[in-house]
N, C-alpha and C. Protein backbone atom coordinates (compact mmCIF):
# COMPACT_ATOMS: atom_id res chain seq x y z
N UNK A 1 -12.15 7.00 29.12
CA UNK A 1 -10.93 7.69 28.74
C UNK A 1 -9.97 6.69 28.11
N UNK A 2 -9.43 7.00 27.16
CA UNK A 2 -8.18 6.29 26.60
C UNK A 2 -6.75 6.03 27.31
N UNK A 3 -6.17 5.37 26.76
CA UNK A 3 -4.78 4.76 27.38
C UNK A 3 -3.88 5.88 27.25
N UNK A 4 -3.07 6.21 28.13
CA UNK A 4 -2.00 6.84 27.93
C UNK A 4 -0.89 6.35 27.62
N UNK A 5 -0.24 6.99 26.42
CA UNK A 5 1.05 6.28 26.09
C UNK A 5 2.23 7.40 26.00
N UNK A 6 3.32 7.26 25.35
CA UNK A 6 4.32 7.66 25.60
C UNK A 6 5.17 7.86 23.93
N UNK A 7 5.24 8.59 23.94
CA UNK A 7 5.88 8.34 22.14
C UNK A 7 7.19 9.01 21.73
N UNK A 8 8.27 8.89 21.06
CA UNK A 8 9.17 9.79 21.14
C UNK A 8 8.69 10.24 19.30
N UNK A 9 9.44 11.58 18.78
CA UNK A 9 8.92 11.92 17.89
C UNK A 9 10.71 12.97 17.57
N UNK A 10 10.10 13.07 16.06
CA UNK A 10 11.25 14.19 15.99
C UNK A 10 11.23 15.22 16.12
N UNK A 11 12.41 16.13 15.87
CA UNK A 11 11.36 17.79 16.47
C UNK A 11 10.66 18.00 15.36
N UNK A 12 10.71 18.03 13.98
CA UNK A 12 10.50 18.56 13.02
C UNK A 12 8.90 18.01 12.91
N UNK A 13 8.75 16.95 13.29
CA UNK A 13 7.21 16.11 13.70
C UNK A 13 6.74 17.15 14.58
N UNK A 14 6.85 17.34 15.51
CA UNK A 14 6.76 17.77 16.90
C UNK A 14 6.23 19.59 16.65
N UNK A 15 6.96 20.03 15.84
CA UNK A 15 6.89 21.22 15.39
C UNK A 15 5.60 21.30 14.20
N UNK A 16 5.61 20.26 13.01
CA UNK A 16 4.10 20.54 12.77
C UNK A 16 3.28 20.11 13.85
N UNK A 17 2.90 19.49 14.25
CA UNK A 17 1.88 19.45 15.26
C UNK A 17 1.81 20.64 15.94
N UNK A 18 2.70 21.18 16.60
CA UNK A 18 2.69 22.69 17.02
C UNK A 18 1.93 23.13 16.41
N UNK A 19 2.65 23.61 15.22
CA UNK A 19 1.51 24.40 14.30
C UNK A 19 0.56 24.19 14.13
N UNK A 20 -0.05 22.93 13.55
CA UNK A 20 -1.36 22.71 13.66
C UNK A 20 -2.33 22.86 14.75
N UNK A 21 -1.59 22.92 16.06
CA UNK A 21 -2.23 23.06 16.75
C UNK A 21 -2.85 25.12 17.24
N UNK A 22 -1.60 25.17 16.87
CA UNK A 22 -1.59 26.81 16.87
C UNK A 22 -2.31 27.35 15.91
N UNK A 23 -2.58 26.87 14.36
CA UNK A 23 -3.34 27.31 13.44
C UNK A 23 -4.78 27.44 13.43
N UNK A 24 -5.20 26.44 15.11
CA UNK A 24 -6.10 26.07 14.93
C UNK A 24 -7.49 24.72 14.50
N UNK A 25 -6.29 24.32 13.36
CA UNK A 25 -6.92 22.92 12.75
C UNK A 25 -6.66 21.72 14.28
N UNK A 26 -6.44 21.40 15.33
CA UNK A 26 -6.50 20.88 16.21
C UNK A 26 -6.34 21.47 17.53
N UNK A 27 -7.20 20.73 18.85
CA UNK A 27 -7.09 21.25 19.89
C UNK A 27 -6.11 20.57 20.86
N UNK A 28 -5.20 19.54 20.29
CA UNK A 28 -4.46 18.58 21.25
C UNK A 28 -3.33 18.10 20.32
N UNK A 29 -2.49 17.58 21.10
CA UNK A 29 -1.50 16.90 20.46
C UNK A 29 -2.34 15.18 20.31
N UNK A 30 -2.97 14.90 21.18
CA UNK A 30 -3.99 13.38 20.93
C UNK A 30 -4.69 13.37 19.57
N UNK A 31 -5.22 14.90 19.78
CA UNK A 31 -6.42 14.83 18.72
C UNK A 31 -5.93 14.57 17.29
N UNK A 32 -4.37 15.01 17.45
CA UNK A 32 -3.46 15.02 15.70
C UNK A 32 -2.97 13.77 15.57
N UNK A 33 -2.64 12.99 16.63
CA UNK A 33 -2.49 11.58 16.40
C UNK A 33 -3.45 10.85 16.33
N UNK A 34 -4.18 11.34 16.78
CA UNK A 34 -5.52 10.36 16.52
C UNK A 34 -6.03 10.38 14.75
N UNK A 35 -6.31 11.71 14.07
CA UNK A 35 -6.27 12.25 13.11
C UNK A 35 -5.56 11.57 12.23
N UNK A 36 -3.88 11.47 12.47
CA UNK A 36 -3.13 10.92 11.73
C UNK A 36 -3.22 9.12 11.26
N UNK A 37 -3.67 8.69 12.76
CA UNK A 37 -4.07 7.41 12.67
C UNK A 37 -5.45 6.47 11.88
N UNK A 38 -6.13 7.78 11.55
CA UNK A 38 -7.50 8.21 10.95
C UNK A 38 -7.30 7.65 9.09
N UNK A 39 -6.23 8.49 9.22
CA UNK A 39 -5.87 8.85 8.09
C UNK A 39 -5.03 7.57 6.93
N UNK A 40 -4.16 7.14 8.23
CA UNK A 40 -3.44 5.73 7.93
C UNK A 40 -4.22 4.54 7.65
N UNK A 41 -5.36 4.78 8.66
CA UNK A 41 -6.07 3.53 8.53
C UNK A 41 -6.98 3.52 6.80
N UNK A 42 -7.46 4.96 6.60
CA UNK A 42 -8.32 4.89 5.20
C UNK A 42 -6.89 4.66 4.41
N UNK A 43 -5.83 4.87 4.42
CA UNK A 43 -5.07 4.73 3.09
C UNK A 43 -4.76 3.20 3.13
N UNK A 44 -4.60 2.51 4.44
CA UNK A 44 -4.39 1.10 4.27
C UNK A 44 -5.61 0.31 3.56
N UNK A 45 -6.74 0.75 3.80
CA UNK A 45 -7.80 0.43 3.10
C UNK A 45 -8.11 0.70 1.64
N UNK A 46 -7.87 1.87 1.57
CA UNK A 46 -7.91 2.34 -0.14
C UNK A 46 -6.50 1.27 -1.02
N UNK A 47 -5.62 0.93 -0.63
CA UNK A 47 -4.53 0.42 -0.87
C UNK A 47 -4.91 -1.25 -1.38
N UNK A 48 -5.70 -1.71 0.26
CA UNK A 48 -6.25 -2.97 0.43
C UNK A 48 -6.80 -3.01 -1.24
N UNK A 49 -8.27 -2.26 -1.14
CA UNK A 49 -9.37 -2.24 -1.91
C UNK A 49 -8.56 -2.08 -3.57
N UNK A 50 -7.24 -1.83 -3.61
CA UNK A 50 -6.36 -1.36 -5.24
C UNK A 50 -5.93 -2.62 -5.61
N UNK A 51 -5.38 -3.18 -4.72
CA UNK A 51 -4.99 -4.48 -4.68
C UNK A 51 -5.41 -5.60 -5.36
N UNK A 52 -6.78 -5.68 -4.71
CA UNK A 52 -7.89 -6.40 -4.72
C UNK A 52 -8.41 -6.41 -6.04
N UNK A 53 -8.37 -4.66 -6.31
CA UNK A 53 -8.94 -5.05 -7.41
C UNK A 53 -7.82 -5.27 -8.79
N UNK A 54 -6.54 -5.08 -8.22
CA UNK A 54 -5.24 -5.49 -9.93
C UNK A 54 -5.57 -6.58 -9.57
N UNK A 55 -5.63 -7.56 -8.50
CA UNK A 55 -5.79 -9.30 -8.78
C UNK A 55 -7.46 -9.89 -9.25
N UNK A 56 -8.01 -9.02 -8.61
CA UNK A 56 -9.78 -9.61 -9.71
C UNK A 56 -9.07 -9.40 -11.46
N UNK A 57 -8.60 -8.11 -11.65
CA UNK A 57 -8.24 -7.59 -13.45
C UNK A 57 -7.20 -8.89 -13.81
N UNK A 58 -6.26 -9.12 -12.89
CA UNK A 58 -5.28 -10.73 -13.96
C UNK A 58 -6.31 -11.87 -14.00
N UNK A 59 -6.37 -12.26 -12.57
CA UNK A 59 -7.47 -13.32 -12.63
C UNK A 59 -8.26 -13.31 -13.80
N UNK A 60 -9.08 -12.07 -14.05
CA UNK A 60 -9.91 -12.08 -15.00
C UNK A 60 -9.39 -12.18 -16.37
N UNK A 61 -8.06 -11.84 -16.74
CA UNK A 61 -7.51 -11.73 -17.72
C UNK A 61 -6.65 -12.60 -17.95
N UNK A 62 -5.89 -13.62 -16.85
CA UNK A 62 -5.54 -15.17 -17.00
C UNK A 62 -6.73 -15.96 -17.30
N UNK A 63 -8.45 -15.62 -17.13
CA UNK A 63 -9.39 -16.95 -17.17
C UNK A 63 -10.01 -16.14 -18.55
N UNK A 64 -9.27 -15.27 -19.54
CA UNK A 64 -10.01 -15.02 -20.89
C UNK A 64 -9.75 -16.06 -21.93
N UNK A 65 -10.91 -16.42 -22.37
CA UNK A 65 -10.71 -17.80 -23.44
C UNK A 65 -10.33 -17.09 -24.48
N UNK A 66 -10.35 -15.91 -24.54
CA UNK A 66 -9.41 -15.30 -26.42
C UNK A 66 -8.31 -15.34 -26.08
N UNK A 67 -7.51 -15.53 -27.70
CA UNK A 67 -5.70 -15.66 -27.68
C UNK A 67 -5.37 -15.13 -26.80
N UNK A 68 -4.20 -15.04 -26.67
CA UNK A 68 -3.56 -14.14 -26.43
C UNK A 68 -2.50 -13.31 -27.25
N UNK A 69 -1.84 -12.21 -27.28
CA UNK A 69 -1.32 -11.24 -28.41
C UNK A 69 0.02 -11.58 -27.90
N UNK A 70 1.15 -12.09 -28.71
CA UNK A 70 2.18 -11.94 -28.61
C UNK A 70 2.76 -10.46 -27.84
N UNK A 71 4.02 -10.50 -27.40
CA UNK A 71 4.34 -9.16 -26.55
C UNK A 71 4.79 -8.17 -27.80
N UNK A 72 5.16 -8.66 -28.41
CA UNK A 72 5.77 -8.18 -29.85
C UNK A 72 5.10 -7.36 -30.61
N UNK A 73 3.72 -8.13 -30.71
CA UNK A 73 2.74 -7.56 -31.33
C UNK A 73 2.07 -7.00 -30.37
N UNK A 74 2.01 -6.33 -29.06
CA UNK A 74 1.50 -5.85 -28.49
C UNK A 74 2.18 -4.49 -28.59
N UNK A 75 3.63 -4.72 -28.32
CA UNK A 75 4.65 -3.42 -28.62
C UNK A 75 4.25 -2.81 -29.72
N UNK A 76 4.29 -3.55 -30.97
CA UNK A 76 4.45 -2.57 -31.70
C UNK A 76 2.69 -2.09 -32.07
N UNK A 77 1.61 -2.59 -31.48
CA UNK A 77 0.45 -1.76 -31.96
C UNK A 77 0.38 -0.82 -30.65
N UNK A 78 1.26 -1.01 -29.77
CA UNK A 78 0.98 0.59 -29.09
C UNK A 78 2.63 1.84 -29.75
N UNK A 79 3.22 1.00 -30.19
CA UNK A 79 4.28 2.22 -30.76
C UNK A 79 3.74 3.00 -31.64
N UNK A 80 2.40 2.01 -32.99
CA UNK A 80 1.93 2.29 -34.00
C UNK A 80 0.91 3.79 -33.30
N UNK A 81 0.09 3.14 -32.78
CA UNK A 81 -0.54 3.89 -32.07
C UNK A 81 -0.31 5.63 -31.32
N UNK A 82 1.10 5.39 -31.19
CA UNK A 82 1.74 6.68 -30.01
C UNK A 82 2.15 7.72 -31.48
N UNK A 83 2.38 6.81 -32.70
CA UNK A 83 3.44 7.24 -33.92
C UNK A 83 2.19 8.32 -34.31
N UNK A 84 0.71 7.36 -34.34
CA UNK A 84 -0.43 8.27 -35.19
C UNK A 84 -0.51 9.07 -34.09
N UNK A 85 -0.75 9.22 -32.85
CA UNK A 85 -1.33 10.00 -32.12
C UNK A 85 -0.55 11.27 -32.39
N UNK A 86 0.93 11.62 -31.99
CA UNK A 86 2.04 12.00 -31.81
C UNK A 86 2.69 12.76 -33.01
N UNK A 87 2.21 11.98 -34.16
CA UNK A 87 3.12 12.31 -35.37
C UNK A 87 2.56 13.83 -36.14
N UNK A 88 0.97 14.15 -35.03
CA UNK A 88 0.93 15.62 -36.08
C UNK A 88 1.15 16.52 -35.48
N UNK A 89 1.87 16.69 -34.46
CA UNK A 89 2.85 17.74 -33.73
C UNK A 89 3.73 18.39 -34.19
């Protein structure tokens, strides 16, 4: 059996869980925290894993041996770009 703890909550917290519990989608107030904690843990991970991968993409794109494009000239071939896309509206 698990630890018992003690938690304060707001009502408005307190009240979905109600419901959920009343709807059916859970049989406990444990089972929705547990659920919730379920839930936290994959988004800290999916988050981790986003991370991970914007710093592999600079890394990879600070260690590219081609130039690099001025910002200037970066601006304006995506303005050029938005002008053709955009302009037969």
């Amino acid at each position: 059996m698990g630890a018992k703890v003690s938690i304060s909550l707001t009502e408005k917290m307190m009240a979905e869980i109600k419901q959920r519990i009343d709807n059916g989608e859970y049989t406990s107030v444990s089972e929705v925290v547990r659920a919730g904690l379920r839930s936290l843990s994959r988004d800290e991970e999916e988050h981790r894993e986003r991370i991970e991968a914007i710093r592999t993409r600079i890394g990879a794109s600070l260690d590219d041996p081609r130039p690099a494009v001025p910002a200037k000239d970066a601006f304006e071939r995506i303005r050029n770009g938005l002008l053709q896309r955009y302009s037969g509206r």
